[in-house]
C-alpha atoms as a PDB file:
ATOM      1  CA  UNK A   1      42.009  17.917 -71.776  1.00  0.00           C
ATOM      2  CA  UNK A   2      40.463  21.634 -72.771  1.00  0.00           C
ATOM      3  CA  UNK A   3      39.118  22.314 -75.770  1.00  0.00           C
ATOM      4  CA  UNK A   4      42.178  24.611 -76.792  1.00  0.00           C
ATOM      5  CA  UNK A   5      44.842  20.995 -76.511  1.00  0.00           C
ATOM      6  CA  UNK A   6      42.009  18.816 -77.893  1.00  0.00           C
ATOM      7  CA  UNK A   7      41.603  21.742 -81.104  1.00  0.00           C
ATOM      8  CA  UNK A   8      45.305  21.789 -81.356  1.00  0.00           C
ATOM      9  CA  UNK A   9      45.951  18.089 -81.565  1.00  0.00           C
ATOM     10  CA  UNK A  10      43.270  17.792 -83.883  1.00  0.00           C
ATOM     11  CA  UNK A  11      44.956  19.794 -86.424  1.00  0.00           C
ATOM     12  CA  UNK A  12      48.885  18.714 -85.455  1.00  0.00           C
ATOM     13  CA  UNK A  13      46.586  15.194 -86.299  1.00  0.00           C
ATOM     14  CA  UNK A  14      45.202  15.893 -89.674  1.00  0.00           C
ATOM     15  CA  UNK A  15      48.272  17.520 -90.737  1.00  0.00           C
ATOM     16  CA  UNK A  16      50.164  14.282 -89.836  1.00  0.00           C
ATOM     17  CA  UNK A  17      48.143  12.117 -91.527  1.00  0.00           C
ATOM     18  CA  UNK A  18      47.435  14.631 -94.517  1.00  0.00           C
ATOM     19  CA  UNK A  19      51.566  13.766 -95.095  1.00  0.00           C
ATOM     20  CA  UNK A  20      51.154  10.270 -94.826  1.00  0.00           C
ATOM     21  CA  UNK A  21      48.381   9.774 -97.379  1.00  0.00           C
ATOM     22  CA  UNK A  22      50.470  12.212 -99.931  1.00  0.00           C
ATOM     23  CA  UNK A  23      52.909   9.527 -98.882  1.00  0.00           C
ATOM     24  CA  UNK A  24      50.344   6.599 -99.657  1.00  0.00           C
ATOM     25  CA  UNK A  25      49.411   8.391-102.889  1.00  0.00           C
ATOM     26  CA  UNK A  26      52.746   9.184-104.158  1.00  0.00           C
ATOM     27  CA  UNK A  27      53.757   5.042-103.892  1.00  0.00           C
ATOM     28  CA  UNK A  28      50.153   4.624-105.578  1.00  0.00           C
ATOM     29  CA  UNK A  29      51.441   6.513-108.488  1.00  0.00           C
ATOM     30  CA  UNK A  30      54.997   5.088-108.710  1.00  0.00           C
ATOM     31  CA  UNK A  31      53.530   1.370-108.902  1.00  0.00           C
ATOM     32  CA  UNK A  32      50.969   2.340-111.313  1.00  0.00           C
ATOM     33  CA  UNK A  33      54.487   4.111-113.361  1.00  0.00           C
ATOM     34  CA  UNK A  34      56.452   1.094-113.090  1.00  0.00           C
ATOM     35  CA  UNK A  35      53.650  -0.879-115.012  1.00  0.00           C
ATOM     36  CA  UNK A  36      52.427   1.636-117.663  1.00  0.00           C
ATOM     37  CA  UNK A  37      54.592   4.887-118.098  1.00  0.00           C
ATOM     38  CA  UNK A  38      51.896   6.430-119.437  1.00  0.00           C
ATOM     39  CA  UNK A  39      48.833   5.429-117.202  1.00  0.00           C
ATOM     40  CA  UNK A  40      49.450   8.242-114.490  1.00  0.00           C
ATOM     41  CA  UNK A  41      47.587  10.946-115.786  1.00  0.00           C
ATOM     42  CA  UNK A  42      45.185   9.449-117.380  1.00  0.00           C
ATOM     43  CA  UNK A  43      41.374   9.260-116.417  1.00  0.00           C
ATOM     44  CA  UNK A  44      41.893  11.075-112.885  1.00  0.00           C
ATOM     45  CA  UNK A  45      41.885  14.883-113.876  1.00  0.00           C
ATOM     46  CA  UNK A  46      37.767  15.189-113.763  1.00  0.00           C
ATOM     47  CA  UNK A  47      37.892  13.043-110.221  1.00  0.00           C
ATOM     48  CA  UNK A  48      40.821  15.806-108.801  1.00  0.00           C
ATOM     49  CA  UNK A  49      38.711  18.707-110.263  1.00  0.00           C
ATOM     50  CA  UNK A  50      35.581  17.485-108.552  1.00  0.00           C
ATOM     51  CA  UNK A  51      37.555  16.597-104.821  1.00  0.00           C
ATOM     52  CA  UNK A  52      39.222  20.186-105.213  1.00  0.00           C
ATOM     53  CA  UNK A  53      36.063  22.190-106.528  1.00  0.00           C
ATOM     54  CA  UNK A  54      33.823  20.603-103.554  1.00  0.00           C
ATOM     55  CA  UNK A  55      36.316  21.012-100.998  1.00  0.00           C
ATOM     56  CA  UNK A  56      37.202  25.024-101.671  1.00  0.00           C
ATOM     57  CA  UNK A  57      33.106  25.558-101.438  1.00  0.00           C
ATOM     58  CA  UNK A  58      33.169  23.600 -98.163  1.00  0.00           C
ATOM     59  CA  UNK A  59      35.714  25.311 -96.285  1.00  0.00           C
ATOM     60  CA  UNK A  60      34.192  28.851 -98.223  1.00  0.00           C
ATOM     61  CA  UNK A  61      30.994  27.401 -96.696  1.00  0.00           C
ATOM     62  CA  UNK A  62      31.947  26.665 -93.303  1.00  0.00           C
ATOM     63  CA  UNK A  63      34.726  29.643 -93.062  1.00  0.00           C
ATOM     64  CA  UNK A  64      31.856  32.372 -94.098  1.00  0.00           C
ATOM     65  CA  UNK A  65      29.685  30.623 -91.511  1.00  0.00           C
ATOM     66  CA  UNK A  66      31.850  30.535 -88.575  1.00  0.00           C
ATOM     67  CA  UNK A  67      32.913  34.301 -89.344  1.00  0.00           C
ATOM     68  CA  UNK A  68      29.328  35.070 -89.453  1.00  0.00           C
ATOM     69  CA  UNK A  69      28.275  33.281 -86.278  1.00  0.00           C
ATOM     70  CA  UNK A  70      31.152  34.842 -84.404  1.00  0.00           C
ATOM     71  CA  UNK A  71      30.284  38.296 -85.781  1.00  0.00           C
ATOM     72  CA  UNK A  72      26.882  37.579 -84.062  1.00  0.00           C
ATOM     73  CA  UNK A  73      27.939  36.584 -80.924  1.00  0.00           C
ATOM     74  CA  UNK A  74      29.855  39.340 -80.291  1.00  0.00           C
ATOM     75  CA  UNK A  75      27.417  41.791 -81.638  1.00  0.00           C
ATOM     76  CA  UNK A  76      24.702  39.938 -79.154  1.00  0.00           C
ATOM     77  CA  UNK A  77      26.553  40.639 -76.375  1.00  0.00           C
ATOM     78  CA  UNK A  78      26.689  44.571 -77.354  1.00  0.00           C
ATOM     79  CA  UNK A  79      22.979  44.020 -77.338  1.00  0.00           C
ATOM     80  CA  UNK A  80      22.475  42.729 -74.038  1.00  0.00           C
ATOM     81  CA  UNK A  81      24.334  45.436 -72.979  1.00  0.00           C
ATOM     82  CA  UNK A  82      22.233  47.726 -74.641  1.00  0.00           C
ATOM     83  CA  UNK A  83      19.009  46.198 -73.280  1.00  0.00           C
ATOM     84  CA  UNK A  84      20.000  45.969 -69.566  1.00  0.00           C
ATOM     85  CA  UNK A  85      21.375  49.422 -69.643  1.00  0.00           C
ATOM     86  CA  UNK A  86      17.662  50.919 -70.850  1.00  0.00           C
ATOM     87  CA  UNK A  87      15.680  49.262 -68.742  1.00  0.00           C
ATOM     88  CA  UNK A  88      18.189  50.540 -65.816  1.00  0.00           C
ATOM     89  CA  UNK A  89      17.524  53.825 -66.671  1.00  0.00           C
ATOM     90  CA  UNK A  90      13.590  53.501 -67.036  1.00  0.00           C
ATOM     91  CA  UNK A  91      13.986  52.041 -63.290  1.00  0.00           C
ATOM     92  CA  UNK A  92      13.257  56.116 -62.439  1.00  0.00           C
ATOM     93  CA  UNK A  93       9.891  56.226 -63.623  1.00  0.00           C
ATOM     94  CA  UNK A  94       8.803  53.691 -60.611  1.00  0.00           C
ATOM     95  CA  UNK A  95       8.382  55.151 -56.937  1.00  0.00           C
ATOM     96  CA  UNK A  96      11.475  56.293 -55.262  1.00  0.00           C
ATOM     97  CA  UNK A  97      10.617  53.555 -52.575  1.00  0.00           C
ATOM     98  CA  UNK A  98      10.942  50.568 -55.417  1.00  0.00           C
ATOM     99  CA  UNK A  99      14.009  52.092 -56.814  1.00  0.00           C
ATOM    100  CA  UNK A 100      17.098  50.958 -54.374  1.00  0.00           C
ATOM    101  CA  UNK A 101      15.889  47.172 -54.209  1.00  0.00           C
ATOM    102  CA  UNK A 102      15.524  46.753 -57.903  1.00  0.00           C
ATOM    103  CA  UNK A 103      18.764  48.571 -58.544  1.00  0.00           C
ATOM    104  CA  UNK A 104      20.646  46.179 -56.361  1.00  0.00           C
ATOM    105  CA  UNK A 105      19.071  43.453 -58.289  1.00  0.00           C
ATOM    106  CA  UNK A 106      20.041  44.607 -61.497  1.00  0.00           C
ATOM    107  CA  UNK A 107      23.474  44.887 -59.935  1.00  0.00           C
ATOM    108  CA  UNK A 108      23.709  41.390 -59.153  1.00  0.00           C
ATOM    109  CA  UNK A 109      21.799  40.856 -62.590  1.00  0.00           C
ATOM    110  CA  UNK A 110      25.462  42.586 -64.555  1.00  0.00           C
ATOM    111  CA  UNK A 111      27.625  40.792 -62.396  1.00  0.00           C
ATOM    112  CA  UNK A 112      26.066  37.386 -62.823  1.00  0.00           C
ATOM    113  CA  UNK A 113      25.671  37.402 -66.865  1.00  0.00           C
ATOM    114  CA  UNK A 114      29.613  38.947 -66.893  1.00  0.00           C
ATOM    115  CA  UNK A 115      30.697  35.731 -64.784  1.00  0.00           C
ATOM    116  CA  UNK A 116      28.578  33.203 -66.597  1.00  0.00           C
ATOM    117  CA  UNK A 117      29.981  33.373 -69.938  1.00  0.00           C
ATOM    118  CA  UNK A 118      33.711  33.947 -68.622  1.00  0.00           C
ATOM    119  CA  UNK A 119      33.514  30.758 -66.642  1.00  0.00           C
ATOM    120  CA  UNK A 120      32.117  28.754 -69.771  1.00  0.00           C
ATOM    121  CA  UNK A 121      36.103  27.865 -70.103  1.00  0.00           C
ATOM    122  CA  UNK A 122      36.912  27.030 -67.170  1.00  0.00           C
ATOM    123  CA  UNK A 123      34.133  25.244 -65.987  1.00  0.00           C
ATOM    124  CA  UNK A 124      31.167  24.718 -68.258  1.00  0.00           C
ATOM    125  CA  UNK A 125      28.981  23.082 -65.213  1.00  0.00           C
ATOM    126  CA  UNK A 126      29.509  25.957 -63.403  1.00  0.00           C
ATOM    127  CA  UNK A 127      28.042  27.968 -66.229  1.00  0.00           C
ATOM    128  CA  UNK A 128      25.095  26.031 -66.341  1.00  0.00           C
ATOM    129  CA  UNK A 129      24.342  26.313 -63.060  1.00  0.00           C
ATOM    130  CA  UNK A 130      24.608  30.361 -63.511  1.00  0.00           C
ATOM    131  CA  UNK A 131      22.069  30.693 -66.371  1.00  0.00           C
ATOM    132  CA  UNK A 132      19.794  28.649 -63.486  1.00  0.00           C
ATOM    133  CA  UNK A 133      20.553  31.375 -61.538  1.00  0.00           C
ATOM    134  CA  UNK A 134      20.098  34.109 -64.236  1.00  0.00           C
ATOM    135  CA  UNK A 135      16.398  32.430 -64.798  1.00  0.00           C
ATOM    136  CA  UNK A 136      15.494  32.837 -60.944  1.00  0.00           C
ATOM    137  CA  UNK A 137      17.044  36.197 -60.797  1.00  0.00           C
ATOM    138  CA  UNK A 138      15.282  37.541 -63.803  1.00  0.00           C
ATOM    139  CA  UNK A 139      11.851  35.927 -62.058  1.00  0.00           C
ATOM    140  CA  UNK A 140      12.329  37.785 -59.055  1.00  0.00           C
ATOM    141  CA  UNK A 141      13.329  41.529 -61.034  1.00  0.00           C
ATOM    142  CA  UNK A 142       9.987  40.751 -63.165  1.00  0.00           C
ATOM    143  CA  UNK A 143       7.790  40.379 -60.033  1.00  0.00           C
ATOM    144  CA  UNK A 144       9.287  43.330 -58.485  1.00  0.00           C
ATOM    145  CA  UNK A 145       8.816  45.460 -60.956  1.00  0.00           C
ATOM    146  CA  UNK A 146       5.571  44.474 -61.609  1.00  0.00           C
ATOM    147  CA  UNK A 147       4.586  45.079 -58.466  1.00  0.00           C
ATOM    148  CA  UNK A 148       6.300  48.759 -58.415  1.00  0.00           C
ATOM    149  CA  UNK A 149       4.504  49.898 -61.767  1.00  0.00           C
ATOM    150  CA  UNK A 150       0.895  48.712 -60.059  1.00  0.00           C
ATOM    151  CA  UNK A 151       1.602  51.010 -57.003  1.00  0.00           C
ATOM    152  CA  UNK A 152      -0.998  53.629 -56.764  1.00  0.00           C
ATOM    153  CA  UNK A 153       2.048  56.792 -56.713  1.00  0.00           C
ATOM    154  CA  UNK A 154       3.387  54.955 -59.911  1.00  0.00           C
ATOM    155  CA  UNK A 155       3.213  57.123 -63.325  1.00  0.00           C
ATOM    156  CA  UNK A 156       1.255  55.049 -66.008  1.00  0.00           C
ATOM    157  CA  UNK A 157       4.312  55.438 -68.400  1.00  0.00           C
ATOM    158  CA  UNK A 158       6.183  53.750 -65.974  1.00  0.00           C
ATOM    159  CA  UNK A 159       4.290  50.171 -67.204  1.00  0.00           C
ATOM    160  CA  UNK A 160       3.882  51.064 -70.873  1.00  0.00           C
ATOM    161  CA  UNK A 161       8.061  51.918 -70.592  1.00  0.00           C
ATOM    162  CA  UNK A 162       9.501  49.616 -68.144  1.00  0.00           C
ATOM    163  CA  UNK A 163       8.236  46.415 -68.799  1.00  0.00           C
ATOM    164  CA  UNK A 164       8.724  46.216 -72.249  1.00  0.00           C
ATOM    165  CA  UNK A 165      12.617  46.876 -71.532  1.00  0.00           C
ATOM    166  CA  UNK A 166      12.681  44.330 -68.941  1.00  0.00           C
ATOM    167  CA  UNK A 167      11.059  41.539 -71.184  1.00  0.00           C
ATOM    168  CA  UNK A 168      13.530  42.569 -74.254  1.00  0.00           C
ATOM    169  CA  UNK A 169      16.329  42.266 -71.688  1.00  0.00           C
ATOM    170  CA  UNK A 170      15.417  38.704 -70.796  1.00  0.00           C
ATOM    171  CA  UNK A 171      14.544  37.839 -74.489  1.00  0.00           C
ATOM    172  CA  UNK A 172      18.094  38.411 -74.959  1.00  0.00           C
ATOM    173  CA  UNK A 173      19.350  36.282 -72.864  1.00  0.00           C
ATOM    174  CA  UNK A 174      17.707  33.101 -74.602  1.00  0.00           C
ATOM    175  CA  UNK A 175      18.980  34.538 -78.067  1.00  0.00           C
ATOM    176  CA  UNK A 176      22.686  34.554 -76.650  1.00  0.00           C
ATOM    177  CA  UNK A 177      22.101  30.985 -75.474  1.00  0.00           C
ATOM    178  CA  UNK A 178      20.417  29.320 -79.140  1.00  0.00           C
ATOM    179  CA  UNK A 179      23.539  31.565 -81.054  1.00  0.00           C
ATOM    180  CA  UNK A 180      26.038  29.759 -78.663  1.00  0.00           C
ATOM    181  CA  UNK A 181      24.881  26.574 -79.639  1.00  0.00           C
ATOM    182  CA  UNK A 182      24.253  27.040 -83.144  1.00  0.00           C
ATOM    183  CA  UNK A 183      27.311  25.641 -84.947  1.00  0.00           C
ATOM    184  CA  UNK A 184      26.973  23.343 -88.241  1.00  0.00           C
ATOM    185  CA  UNK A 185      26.248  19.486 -88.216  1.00  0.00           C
ATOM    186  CA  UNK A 186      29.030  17.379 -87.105  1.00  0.00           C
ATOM    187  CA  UNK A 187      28.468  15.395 -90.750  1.00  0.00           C
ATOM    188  CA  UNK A 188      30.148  19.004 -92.190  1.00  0.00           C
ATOM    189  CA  UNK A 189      33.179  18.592 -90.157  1.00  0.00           C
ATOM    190  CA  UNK A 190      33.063  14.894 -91.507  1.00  0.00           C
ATOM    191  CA  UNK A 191      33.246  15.984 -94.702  1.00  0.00           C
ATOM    192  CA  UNK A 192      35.925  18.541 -94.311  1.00  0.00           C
ATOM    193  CA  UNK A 193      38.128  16.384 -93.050  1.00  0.00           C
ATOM    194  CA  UNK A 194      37.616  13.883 -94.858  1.00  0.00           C
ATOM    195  CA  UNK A 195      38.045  15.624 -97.937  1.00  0.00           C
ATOM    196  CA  UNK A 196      41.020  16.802 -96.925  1.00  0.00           C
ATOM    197  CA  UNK A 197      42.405  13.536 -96.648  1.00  0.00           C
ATOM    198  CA  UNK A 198      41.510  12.706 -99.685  1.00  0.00           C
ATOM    199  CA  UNK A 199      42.562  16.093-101.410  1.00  0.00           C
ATOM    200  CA  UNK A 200      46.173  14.868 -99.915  1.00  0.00           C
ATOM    201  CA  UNK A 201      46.203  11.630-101.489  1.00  0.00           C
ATOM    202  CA  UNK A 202      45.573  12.902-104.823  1.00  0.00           C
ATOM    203  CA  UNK A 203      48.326  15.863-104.648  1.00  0.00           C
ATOM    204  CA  UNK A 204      50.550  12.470-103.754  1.00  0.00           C
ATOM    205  CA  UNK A 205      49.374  10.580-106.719  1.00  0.00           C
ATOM    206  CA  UNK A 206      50.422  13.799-108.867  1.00  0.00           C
ATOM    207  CA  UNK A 207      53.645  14.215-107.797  1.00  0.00           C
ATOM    208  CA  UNK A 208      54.555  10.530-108.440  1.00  0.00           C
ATOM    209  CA  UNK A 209      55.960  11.343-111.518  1.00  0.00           C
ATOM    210  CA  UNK A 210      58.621  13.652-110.883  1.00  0.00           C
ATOM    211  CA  UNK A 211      62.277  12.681-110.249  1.00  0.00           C
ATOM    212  CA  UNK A 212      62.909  12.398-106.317  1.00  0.00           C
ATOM    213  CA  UNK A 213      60.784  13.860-103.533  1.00  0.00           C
ATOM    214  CA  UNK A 214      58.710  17.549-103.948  1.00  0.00           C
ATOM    215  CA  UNK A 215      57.676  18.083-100.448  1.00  0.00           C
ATOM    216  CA  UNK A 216      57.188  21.966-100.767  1.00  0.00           C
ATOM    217  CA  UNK A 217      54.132  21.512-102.349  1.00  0.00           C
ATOM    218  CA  UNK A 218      52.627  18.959-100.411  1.00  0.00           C
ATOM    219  CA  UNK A 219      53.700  20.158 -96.712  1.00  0.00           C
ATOM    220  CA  UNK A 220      52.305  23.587 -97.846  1.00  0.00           C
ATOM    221  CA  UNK A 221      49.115  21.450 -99.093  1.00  0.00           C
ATOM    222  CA  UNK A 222      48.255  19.647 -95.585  1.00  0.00           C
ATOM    223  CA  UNK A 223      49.968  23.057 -93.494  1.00  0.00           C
ATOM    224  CA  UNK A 224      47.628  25.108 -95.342  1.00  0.00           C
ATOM    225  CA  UNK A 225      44.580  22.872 -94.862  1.00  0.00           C
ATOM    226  CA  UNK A 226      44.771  21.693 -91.348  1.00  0.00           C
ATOM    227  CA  UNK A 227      45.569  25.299 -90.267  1.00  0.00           C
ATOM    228  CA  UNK A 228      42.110  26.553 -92.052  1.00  0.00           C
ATOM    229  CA  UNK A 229      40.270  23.624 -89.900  1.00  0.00           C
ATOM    230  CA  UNK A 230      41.988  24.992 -86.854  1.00  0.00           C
ATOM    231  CA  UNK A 231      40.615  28.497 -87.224  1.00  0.00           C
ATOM    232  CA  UNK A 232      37.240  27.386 -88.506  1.00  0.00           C
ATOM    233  CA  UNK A 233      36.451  25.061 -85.220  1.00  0.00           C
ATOM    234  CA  UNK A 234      37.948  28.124 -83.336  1.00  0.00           C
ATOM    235  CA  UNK A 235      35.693  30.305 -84.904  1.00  0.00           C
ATOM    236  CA  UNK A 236      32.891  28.184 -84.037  1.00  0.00           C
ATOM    237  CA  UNK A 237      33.619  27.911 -80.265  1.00  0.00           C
ATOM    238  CA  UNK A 238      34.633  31.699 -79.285  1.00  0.00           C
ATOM    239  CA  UNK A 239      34.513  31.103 -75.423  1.00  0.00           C
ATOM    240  CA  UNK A 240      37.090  27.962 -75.602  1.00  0.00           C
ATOM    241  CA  UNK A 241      40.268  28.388 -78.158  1.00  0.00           C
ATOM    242  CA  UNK A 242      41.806  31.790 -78.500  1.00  0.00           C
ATOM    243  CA  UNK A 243      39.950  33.756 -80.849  1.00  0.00           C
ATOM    244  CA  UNK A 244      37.540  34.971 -78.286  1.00  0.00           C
ATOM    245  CA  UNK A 245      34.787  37.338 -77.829  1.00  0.00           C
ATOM    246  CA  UNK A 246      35.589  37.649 -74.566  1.00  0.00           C
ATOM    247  CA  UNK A 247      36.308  41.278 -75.393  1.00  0.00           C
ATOM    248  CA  UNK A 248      32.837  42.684 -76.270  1.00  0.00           C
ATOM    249  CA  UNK A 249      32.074  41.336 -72.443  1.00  0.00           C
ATOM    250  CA  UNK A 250      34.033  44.937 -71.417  1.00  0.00           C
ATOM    251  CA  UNK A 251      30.484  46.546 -72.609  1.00  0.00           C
ATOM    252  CA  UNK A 252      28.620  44.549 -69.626  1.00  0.00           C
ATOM    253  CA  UNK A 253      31.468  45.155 -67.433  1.00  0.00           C
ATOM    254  CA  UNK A 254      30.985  48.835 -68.108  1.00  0.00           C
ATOM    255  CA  UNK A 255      28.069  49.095 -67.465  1.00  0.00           C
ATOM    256  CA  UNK A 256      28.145  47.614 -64.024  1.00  0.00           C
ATOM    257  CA  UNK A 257      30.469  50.860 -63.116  1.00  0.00           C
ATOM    258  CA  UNK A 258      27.809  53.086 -64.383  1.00  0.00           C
ATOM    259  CA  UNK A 259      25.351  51.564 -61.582  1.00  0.00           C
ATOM    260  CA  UNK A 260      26.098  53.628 -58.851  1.00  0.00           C
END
């Protein structure tokens, strides 16, 4: 099952059983009615407040993170982008003998970060074994370009320039790794959840009182909440549900058409 199915059922989940504790809560409240009329609202109003208050800062929490995080991601991969395109261009300070090698490598460079982090959904073992490759490859552009900038015809800018551009665009390729796996604690994702839950038994115990079934309110209740964990675990995985960032990649893709 992909992540997209397993995101989707965990929502289509929690809003399911979201109803059925409203459900649990509403019969709560009806047998606590039949033996004192009057017991209902009494002595759960600061217990409700507290539930609600801490569960609209958790999803404000966890909603501002995940738009934050994604916001990053995206903006990394302008970066990297950035990086490899300068240190392209600074390839013309080495000897016109070192050039067509390490321009082919840089080639191969584009086209292998592009593929790694498109395959990520399709086949995350697979994108592993690319950032192995991206590791070796970045080795072997390193030692070439060392080796080009300590040739006697080479211009001293072409050390002081180049290889600062080469190391930034490797740093960046460790930073895009870390912000891909920095999400929030699992124990946050408890707590959402679970808070939800219990945010759905309470809106049952409230409505206990009134004559027949109000389902507006609490369908709208668990829709409302199960949709905002959707979109916050989609925001925190931008390479697996469908809001992507897959996008921003069109800045690495063209750049490989630049490379002539």
């Amino acid at each position: 099952m992909n992540f997209l199915a397993l995101l989707v059922l965990l929502a289509a989940g929690l809003f399911v059983a979201m109803l059925l504790l409203a459900e649990v809560g509403r019969r709560i409240g009806i047998a606590r009615l039949a033996r004192d009329p009057d017991g209902l609202a009494k002595g759960i109003g600061t217990a409700e407040g507290t539930v609600f208050a801490l569960l609209g800062l958790l999803i404000a929490f966890t909603f501002s993170g995940a738009g934050s995080r994604f916001e990053g991601r995206r903006h990394l991969v302008t970066e990297e982008a950035n990086a490899v395109g300068t240190a392209y261009l600074r390839l013309d300070l080495l000897p016109a003998a070192a050039q067509p090698e390490l321009r082919d490598l840089f080639r191969r460079y584009v086209d292998l970060r592009t593929a790694t982090y498109q395959q990520v959904n399709q086949d995350l073992a697979a994108a592993l074994a690319k950032l192995t490759e991206t590791e070796a490859l970045q080795g072997e552009i390193w030692a070439r370009a060392v080796a080009a900038v300590r040739q006697p015809e080479a211009p001293a800018a072409a050390a002081m320039l180049l290889l600062p551009a080469l190391n930034a665009m490797i740093d960046i390729t460790t930073t895009r790794k870390a912000a891909s796996q920095n999400h929030p604690p699992p124990v946050v994702f408890v707590l959402l959840i679970g808070l939800s839950l219990m945010g759905a038994l309470l809106v049952g115990y409230d409505v206990a009182g009134n004559q027949g079934r109000t389902w507006l309110h609490t369908v709208a209740f668990a829709a409302i909440m199960s949709l905002s964990v959707y979109v916050i675990l989609d925001l925190e995985y931008p390479r697996l549900g469908l809001i992507r960032v897959d996008a921003a990649d069109q800045h690495l893709v063209d750049l490989r058409k630049s490379m002539h």
